[in-house]
N, C-alpha and C. Protein backbone atom coordinates (compact mmCIF):
# COMPACT_ATOMS: atom_id res chain seq x y z
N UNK A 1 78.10 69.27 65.03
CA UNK A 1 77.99 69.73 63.66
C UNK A 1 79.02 70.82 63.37
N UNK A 2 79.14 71.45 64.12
CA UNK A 2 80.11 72.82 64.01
C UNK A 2 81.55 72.07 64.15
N UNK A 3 81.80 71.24 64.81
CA UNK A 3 83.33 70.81 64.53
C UNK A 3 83.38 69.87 63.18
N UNK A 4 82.55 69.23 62.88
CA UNK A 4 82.86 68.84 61.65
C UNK A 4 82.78 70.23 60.08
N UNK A 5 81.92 71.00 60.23
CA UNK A 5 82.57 72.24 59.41
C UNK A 5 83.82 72.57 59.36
N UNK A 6 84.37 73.02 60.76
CA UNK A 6 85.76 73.47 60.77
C UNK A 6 87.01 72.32 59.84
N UNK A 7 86.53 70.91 60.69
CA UNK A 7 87.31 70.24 59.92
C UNK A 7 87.22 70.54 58.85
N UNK A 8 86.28 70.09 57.66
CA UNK A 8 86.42 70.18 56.28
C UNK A 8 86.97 71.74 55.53
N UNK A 9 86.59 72.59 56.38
CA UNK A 9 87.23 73.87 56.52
C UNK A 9 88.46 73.99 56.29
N UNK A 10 89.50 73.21 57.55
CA UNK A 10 90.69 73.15 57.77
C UNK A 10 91.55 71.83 57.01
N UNK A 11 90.92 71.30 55.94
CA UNK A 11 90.94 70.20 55.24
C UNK A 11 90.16 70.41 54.15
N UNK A 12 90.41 71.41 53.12
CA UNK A 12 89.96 71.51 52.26
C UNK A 12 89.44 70.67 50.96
N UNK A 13 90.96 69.75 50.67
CA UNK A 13 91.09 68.65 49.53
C UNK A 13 91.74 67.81 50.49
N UNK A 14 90.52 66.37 49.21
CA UNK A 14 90.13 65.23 49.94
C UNK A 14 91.38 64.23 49.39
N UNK A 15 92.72 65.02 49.58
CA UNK A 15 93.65 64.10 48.80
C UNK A 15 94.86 64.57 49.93
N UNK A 16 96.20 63.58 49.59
CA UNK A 16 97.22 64.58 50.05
C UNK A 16 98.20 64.97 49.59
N UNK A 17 98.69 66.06 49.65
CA UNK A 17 99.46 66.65 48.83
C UNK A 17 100.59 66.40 47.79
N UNK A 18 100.10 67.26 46.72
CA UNK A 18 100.62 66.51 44.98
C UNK A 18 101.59 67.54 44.84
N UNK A 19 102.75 66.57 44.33
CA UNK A 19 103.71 67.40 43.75
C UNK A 19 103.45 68.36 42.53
N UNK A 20 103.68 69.78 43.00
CA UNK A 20 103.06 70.69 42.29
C UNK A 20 103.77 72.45 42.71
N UNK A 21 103.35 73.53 42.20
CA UNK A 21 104.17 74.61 42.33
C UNK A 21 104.32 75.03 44.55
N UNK A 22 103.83 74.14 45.34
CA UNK A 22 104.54 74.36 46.49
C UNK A 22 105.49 73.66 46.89
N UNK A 23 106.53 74.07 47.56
CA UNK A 23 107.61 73.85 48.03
C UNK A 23 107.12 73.46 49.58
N UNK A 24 108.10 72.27 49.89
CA UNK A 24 108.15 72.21 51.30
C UNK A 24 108.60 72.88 52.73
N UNK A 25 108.32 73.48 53.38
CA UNK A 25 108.90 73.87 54.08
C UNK A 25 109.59 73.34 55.68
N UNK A 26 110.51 72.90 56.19
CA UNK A 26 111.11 71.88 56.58
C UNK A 26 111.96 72.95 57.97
N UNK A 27 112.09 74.09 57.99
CA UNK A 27 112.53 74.74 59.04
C UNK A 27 111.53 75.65 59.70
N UNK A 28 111.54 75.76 60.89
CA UNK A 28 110.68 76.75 61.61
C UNK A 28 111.01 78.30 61.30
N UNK A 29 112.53 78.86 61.07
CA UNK A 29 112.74 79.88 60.89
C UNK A 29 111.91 80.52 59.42
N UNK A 30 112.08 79.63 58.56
CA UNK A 30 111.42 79.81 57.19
C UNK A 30 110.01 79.91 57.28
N UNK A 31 109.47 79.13 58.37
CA UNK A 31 107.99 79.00 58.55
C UNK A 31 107.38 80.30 58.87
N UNK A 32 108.10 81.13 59.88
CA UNK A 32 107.88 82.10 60.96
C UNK A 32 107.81 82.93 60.09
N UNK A 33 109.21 83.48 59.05
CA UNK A 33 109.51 84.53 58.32
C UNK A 33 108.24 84.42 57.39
N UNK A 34 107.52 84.02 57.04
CA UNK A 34 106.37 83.63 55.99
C UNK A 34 105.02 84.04 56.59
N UNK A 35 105.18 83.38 57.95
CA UNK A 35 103.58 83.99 58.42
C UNK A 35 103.56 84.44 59.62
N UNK A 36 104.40 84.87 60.55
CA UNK A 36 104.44 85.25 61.74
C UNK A 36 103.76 86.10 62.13
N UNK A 37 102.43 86.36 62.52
CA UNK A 37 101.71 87.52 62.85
C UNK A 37 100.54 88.03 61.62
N UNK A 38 100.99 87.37 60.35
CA UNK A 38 100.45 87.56 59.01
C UNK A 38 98.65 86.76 59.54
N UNK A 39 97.85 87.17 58.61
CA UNK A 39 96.40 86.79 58.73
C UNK A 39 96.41 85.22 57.90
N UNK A 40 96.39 84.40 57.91
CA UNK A 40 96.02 83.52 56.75
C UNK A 40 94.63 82.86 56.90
N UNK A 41 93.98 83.37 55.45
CA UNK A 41 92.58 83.09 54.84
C UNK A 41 92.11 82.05 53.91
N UNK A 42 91.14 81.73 54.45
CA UNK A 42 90.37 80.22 53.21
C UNK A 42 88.89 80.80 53.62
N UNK A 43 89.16 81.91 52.50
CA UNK A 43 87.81 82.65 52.44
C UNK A 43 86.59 81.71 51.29
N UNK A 44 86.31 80.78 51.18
CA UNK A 44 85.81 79.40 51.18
C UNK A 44 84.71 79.19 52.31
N UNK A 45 85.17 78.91 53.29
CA UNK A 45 84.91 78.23 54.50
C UNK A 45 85.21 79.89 55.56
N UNK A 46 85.54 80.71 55.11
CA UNK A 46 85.35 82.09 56.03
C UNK A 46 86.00 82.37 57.23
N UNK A 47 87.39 81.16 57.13
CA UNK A 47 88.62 81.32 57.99
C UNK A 47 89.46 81.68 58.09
N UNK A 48 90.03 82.83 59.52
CA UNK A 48 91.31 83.44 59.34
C UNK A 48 92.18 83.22 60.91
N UNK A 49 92.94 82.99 60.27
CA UNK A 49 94.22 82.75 61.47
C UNK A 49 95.23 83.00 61.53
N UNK A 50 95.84 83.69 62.77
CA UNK A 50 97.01 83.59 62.64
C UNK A 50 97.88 82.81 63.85
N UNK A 51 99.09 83.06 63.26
CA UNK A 51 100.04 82.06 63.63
C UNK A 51 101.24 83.01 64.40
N UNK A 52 101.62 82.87 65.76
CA UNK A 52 102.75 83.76 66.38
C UNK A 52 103.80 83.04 66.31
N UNK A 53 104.99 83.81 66.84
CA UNK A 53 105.87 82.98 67.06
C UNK A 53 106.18 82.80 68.83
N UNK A 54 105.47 83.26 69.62
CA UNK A 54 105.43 83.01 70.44
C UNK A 54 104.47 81.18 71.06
N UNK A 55 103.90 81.03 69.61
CA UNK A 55 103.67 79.40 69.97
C UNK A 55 102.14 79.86 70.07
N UNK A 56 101.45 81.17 69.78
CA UNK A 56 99.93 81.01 70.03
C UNK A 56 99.34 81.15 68.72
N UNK A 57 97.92 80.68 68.47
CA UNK A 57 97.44 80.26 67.35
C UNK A 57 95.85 81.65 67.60
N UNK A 58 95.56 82.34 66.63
CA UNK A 58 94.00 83.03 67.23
C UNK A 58 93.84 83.02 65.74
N UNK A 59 92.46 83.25 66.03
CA UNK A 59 91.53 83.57 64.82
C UNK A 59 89.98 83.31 64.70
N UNK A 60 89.22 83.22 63.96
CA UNK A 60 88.11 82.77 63.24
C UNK A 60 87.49 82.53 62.30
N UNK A 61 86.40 81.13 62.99
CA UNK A 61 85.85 80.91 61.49
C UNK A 61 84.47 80.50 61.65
N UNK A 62 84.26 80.95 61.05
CA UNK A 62 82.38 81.27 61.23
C UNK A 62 81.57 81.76 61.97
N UNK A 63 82.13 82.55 62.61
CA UNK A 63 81.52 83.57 63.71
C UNK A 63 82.08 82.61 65.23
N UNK A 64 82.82 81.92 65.10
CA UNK A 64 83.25 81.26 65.96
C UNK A 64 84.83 81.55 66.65
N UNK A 65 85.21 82.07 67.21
CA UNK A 65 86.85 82.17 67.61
C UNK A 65 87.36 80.68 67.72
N UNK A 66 89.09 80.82 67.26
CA UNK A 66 89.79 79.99 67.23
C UNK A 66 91.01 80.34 68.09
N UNK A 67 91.09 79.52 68.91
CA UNK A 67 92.61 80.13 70.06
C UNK A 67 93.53 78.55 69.75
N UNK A 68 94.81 78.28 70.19
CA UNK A 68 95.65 77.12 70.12
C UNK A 68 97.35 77.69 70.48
N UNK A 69 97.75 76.21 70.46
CA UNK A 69 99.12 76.87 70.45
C UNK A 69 99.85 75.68 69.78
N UNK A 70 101.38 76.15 69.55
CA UNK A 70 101.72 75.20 68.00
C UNK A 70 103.25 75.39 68.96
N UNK A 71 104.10 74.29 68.10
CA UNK A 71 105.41 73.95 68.31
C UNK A 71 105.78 73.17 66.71
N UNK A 72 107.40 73.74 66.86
CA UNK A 72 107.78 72.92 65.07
C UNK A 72 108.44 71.48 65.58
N UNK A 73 108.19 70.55 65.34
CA UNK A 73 109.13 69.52 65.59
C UNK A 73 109.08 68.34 64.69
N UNK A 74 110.48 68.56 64.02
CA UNK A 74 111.29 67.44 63.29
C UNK A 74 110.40 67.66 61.87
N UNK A 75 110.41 69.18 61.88
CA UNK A 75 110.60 69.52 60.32
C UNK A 75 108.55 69.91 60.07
N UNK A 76 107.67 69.54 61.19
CA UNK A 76 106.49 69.75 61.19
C UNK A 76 105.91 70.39 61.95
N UNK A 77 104.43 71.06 61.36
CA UNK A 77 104.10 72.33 62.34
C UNK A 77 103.17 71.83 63.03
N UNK A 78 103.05 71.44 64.40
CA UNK A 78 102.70 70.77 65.50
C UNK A 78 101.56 71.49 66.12
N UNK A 79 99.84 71.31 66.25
CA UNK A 79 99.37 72.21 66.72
C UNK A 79 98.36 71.57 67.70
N UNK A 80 97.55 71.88 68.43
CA UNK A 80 96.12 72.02 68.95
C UNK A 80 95.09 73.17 69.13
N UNK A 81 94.17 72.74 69.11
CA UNK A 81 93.67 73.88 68.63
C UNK A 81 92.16 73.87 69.51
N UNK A 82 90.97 74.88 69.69
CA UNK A 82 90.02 75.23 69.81
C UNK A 82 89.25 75.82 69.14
N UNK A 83 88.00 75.98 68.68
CA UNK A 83 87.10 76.40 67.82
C UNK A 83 86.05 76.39 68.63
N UNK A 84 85.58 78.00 69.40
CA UNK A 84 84.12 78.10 70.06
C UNK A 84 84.16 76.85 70.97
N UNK A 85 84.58 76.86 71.89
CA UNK A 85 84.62 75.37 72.67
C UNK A 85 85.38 74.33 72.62
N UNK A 86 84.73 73.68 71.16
CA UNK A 86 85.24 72.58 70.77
C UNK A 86 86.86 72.09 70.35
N UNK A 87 87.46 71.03 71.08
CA UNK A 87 88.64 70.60 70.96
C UNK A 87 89.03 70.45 69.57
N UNK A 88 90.23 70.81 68.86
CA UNK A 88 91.07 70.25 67.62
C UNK A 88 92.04 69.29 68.38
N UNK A 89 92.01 68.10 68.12
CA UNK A 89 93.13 67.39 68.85
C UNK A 89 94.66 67.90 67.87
N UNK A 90 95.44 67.40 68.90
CA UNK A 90 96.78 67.57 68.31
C UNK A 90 96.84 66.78 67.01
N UNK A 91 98.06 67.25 66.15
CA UNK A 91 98.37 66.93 64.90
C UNK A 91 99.34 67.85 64.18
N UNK A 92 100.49 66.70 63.95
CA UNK A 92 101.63 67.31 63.21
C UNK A 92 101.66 67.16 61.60
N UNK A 93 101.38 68.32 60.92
CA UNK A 93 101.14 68.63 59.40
C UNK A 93 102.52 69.33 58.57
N UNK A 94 102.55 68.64 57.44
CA UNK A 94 103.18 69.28 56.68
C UNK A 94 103.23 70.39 56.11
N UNK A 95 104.02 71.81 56.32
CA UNK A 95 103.71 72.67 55.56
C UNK A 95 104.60 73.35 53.75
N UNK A 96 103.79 73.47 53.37
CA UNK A 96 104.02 74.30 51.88
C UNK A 96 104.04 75.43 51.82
N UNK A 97 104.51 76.02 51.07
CA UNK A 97 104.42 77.19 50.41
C UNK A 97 104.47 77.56 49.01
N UNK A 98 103.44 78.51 48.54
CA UNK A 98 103.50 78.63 47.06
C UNK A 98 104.02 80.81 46.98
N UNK A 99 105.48 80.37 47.18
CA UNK A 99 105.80 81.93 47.22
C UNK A 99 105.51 82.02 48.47
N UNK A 100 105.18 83.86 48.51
CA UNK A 100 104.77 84.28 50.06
C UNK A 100 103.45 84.79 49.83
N UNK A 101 102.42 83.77 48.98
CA UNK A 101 101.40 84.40 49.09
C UNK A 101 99.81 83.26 49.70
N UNK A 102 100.79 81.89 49.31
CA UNK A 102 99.89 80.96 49.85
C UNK A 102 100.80 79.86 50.56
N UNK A 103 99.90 79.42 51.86
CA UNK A 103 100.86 78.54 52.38
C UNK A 103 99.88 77.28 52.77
N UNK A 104 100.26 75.89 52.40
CA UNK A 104 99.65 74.63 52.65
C UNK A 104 99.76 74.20 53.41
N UNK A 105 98.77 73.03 54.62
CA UNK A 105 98.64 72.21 55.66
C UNK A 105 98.08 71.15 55.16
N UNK A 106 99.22 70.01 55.49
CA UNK A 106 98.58 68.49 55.42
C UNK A 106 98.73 67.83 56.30
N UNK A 107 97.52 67.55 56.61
CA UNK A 107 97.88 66.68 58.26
C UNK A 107 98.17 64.98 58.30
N UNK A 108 98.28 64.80 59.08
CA UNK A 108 99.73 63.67 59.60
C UNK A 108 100.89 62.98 58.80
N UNK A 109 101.57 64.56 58.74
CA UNK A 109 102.47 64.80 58.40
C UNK A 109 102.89 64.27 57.03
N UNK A 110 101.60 65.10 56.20
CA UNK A 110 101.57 65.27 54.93
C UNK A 110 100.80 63.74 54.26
N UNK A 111 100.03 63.14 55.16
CA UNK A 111 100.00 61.86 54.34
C UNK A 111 98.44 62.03 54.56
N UNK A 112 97.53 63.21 55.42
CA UNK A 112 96.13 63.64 55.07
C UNK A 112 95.69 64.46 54.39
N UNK A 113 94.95 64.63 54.55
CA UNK A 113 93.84 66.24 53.97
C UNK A 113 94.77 66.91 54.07
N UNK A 114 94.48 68.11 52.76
CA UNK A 114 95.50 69.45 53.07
C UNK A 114 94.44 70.82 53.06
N UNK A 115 94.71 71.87 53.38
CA UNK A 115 94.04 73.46 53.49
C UNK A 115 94.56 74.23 53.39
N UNK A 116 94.84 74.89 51.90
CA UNK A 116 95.18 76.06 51.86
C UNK A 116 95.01 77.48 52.37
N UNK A 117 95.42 78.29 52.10
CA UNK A 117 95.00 79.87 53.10
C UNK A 117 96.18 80.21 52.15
N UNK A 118 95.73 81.81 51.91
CA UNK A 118 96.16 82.70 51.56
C UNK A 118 96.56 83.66 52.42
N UNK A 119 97.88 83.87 52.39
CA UNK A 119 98.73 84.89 53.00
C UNK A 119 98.59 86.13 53.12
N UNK A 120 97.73 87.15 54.31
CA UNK A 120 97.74 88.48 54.38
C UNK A 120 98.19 89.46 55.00
């Protein structure tokens, strides 16, 4: 039960991503400069994470810790992940950005679910 929360959590809208005020983001350097160390929130679902550039992923969501580690490849942000135990399998997602204040995830590679978070 608890990994299916996170999912819908981490998959907010049941669509995938519409051309609209985010921009794609297509380089890792651009990715990094945006959230490197930054908190990002989908205070929704009561999740925060961040993202290093050393390739590690921490955070939480729902009283649950989230640890992982991520790689960019061929323009997508590549991750796996953990939640309290439970496995996130791998999956390479498209990311957005709306400014530097919100940044989008759509997974397999933009053609699933997407989850916003707000930039802190």
């Amino acid at each position: 039960m608890k990994h299916l929360v996170l999912c819908a959590a981490l998959a907010t809208a049941a669509s995938p991503a519409l051309a609209d005020s985010y921009v794609p983001i297509k380089d890792q350097a651009t990715f990094l400069s945006l959230v490197n160390g930054k908190e990002l929130r989908n205070r929704l679902y009561g999740v925060r994470v961040s993202v290093f550039d050393n390739g590690a992923i921490q955070g939480a969501a729902l009283g649950w810790g989230i640890t992982g580690s991520w790689s960019w490849q061929d323009g997508y942000f590549c991750r796996e992940m953990n939640w309290g135990g439970d496995p996130i399998p791998y999956n390479c997602q498209l990311v957005e950005a709306r400014g530097d204040q919100q940044v989008r995830f759509t997974v397999d590679r933009g053609n699933g679910q997407s989850a916003s978070f707000r930039i802190q």
